[in-house]
Protein backbone atom coordinates (compact mmCIF):
# COMPACT_ATOMS: atom_id res chain seq x y z
CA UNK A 1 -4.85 7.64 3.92
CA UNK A 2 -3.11 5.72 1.55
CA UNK A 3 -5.63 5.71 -1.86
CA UNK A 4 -2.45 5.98 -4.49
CA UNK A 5 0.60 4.18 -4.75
CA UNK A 6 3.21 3.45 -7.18
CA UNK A 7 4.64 0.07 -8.76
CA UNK A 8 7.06 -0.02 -11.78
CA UNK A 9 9.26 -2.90 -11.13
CA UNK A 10 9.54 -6.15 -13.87
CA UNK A 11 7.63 -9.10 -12.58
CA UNK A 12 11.20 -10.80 -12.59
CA UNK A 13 12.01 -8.28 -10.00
CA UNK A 14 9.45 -8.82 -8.11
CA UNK A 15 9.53 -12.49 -7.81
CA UNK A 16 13.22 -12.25 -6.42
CA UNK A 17 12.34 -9.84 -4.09
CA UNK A 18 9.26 -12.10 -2.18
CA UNK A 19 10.54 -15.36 -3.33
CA UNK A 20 7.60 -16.15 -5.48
CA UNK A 21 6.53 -17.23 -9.02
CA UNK A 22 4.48 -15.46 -11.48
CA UNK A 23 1.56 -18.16 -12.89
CA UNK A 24 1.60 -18.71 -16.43
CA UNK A 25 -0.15 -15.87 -18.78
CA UNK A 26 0.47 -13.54 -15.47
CA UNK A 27 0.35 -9.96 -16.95
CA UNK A 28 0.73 -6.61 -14.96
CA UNK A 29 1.59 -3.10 -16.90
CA UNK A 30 3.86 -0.66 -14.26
CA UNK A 31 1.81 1.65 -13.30
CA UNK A 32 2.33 5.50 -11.55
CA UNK A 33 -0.96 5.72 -10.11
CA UNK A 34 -2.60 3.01 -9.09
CA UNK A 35 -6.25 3.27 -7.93
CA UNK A 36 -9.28 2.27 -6.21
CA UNK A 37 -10.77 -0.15 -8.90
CA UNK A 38 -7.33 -1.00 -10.73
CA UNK A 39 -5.25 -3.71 -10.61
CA UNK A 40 -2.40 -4.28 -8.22
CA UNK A 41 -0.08 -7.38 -7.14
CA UNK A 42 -0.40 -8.92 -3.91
CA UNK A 43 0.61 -12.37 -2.56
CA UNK A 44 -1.74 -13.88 -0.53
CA UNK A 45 -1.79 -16.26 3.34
CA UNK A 46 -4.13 -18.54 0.48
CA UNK A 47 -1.67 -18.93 -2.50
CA UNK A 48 1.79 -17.79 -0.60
CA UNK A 49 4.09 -18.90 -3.08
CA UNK A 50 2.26 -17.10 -6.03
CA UNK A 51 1.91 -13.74 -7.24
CA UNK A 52 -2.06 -12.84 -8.20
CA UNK A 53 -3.46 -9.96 -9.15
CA UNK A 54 -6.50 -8.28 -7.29
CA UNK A 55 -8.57 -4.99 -7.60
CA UNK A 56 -7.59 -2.54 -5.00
CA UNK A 57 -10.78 -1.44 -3.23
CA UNK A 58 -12.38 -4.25 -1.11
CA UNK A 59 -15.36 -5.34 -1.26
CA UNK A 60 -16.89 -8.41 1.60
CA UNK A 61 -17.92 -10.86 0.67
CA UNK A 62 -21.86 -10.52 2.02
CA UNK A 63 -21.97 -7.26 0.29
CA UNK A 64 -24.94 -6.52 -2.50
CA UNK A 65 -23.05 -4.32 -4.61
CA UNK A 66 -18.86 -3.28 -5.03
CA UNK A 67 -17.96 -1.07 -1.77
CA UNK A 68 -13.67 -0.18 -3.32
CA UNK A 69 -12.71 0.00 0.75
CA UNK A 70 -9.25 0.96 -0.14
CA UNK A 71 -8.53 1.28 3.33
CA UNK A 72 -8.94 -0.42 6.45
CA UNK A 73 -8.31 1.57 9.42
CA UNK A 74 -5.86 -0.22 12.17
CA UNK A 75 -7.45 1.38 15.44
CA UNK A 76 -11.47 0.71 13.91
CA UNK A 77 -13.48 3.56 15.47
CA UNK A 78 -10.62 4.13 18.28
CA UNK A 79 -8.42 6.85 18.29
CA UNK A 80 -11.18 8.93 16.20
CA UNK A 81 -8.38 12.28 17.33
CA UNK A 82 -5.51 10.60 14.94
CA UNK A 83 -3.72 10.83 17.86
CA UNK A 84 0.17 9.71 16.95
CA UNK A 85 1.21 8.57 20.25
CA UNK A 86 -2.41 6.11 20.15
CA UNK A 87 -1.38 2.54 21.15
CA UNK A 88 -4.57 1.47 22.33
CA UNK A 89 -7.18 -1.47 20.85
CA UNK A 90 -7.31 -2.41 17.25
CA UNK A 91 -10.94 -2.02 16.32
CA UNK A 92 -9.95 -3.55 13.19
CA UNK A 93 -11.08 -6.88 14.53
CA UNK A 94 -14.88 -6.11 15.18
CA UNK A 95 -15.11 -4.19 11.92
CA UNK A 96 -17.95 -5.95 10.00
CA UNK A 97 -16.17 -5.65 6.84
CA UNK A 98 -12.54 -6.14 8.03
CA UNK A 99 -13.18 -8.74 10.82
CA UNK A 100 -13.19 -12.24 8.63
CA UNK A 101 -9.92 -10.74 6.51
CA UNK A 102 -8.35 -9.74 9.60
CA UNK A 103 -8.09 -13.15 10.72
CA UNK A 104 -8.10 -15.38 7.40
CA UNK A 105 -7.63 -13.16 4.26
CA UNK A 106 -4.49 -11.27 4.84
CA UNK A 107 -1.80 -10.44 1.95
CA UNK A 108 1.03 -8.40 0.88
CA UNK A 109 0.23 -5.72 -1.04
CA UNK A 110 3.66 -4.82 -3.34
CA UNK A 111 4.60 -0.88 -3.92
CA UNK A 112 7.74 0.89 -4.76
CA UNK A 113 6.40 4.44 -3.03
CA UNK A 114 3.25 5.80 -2.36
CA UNK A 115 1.09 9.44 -3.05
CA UNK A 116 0.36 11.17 -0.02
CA UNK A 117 -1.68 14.64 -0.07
CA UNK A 118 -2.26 16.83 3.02
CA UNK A 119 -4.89 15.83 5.32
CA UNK A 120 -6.73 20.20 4.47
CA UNK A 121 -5.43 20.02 0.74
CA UNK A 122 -5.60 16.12 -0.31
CA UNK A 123 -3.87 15.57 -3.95
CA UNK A 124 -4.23 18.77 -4.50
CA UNK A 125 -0.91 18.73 -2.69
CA UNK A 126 0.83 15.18 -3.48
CA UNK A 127 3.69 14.09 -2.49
CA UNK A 128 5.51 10.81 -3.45
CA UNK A 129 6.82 8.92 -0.22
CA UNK A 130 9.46 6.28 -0.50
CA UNK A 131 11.52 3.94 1.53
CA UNK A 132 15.41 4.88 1.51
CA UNK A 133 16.75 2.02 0.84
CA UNK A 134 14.01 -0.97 -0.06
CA UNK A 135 11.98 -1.00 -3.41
CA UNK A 136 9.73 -3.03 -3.72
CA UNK A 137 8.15 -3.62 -0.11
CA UNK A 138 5.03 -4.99 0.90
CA UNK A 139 2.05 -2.59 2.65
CA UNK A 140 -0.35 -5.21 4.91
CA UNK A 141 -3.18 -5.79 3.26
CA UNK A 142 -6.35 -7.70 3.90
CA UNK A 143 -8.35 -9.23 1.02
CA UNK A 144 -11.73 -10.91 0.18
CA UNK A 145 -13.61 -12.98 -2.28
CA UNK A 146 -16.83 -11.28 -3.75
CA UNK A 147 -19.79 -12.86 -5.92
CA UNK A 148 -21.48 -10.05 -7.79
CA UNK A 149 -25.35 -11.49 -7.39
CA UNK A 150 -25.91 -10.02 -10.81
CA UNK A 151 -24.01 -12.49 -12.90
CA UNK A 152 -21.96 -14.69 -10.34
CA UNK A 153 -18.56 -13.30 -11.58
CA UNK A 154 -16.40 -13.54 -8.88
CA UNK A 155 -13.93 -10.70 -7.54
CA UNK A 156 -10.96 -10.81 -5.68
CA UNK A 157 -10.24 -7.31 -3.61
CA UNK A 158 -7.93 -5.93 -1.14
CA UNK A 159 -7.35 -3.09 1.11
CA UNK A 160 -4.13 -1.15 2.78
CA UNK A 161 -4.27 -0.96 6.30
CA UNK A 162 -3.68 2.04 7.78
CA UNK A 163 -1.97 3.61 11.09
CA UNK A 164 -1.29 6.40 12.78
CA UNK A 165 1.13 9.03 10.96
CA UNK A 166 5.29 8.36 11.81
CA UNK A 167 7.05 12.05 12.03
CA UNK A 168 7.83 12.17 8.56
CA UNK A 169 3.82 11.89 6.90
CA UNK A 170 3.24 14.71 10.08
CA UNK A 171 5.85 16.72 8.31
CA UNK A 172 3.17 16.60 5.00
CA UNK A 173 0.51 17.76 7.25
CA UNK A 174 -1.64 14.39 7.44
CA UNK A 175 -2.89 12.35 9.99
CA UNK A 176 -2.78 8.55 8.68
CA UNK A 177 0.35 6.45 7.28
CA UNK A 178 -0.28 2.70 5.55
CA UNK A 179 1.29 0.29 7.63
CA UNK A 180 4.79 -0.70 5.47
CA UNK A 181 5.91 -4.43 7.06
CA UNK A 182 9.84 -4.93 7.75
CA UNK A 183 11.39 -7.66 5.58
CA UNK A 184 11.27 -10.38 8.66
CA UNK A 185 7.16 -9.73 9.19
CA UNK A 186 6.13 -10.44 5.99
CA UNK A 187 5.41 -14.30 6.47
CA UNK A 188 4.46 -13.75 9.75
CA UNK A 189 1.89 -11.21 8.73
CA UNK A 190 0.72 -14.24 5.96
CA UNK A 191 0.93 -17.16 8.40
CA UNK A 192 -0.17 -15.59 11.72
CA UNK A 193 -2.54 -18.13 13.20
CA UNK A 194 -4.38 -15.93 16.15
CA UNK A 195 -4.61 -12.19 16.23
CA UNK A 196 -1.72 -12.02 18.91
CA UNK A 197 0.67 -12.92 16.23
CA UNK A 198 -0.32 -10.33 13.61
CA UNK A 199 -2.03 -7.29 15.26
CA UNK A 200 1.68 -5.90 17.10
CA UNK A 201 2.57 -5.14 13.46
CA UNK A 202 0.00 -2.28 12.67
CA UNK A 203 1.97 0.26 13.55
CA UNK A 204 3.91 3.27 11.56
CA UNK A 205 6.85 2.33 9.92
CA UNK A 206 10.14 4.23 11.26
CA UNK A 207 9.93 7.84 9.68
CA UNK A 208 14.13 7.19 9.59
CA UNK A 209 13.77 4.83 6.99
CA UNK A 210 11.75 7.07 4.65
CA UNK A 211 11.53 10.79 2.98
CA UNK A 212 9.27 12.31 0.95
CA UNK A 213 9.03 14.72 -1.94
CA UNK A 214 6.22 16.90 -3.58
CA UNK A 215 4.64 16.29 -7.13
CA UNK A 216 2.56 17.58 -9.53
CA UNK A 217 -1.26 17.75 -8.65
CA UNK A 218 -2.17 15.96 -11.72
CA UNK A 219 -1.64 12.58 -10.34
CA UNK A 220 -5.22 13.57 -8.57
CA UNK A 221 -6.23 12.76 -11.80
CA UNK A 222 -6.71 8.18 -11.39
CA UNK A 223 -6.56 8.04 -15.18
CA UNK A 224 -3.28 9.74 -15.20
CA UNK A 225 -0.31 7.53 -15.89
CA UNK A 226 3.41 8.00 -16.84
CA UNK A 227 6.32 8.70 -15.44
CA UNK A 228 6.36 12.17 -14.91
CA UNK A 229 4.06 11.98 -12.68
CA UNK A 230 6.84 11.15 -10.36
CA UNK A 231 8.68 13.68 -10.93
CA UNK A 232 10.06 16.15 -8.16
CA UNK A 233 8.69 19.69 -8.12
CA UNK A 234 9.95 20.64 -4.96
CA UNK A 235 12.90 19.46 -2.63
CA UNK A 236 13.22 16.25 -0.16
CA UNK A 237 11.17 16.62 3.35
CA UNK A 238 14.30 15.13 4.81
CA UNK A 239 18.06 15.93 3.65
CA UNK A 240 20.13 12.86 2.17
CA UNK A 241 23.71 12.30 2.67
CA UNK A 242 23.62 10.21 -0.42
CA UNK A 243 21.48 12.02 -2.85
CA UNK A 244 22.49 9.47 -5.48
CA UNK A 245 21.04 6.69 -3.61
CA UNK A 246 17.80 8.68 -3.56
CA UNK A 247 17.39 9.55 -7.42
CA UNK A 248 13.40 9.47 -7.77
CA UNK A 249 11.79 6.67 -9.40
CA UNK A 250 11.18 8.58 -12.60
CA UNK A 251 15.37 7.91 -13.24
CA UNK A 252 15.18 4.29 -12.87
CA UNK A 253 12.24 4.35 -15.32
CA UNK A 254 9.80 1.57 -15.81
CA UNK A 255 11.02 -1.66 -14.20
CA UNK A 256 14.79 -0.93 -14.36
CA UNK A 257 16.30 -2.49 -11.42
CA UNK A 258 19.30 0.19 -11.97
CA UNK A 259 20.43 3.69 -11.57
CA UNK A 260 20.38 5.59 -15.02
């Protein structure tokens, strides 16, 4: 499951990257660990052109009190086995509390990597998992609008979808992978009219075009935060040709868009 993930890119970065604006007085610190019940960016189907941000942890809209559902399982109550090879339904669609986002509140959640633990050891066993050769990308996400009943303050929330694990999260020992959209799905995943058009894209993203590498334990901790967090304490799951391509994040620092 993905409940950690990583963004330390400038806004300016950012905006290039989706082809979006930041509103006026928009302000978003990098961050190493992001959390259930932080911050993160997303852009949503709603306001496509626009960056916002929203707490990550989602809570429907006819809940009574904050749920933080910082995942929304693809396959719903299929595939209860985690079986890789599952194509079958997406029970994401009859969910109660995914069923309305699933087919009008969908977003792009941005990320530079991600914190993966094992599915026996969790973050007691980390590792940071990046794409070779894209920073930032966009997970799928689903959001909603909330009204606490207590004092009518409104919240805006999303969650990461999740799949089935590619060969490379099996190689960390666990069973579920967020689902990472290719460059050419992302409007299609924010202006899918019917289910048809969006539901083909939860699926793994190819392992290929990833790698992994293990970290220290204390990013367990949420309120941990800094950039040693991401650094390597073990070697690559995958070898690299280029290994200077592959420098960890913790080189580029906070928001530098180049190699140190």
């Amino acid at each position: 499951m993905c409940g950690r993930y990583v963004l330390v890119q400038k806004t300016e970065v950012i905006e290039r990257a989706f082809n979006v604006t930041a509103p006026f007085g928009f302000s978003f610190s990098p961050c190493t660990n992001i959390s259930p019940g932080k911050e993160g960016i997303v852009i949503t189907n709603e306001t496509p052109n626009q960056l916002q941000l929203f707490m990550f942890g989602l809570t429907p809209f006819w809940a009574k009190k904050p749920m933080y559902l910082f995942n929304a399982r693809a396959e719903g109550d299929y595939n209860k086995d985690n079986n890789p090879a599952f194509t079958g339904k997406k029970g994401i669609i009859s969910k109660p509390a995914f069923r309305k986002p699933i087919r009008s509140n969908r977003c792009l959640v941005v990320a530079d990597a991600f914190i993966e633990g094992t599915t026996a050891e969790g973050l007691s066993k980390p590792y940071l998992v990046y794409l070779r050769n894209r920073k930032p990308f966009a997970f799928a996400g689903i959001w909603d609008r909330w009204e606490n009943p207590m004092d009518g303050n409104i919240i805006h929330s999303f969650s990461i979808i999740t799949t089935v694990a590619n060969s490379l999260i099996q190689k960390l020992s666990h069973h579920r992978s967020p689902v990472i959209l290719e460059k050419e799905m992302e409007q299609q995943w924010l202006n899918g009219k019917h289910l048809n058009d969006i539901t083909w894209m939860l699926k793994p993203y190819p392992a290929e075009k990833m790698n992994a590498y293990p970290v220290s334990d204390a990013i367990k901790n949420p309120h941990a935060e800094g950039l040693n967090l991401l650094k390597p304490i073990g070697s690559r799951i995958l070898p690299e040709e280029n290994t200077t391509k592959a420098q960890s994040l913790r080189r580029e620092g906070m928001g530098r868009n180049k190699a140190m």
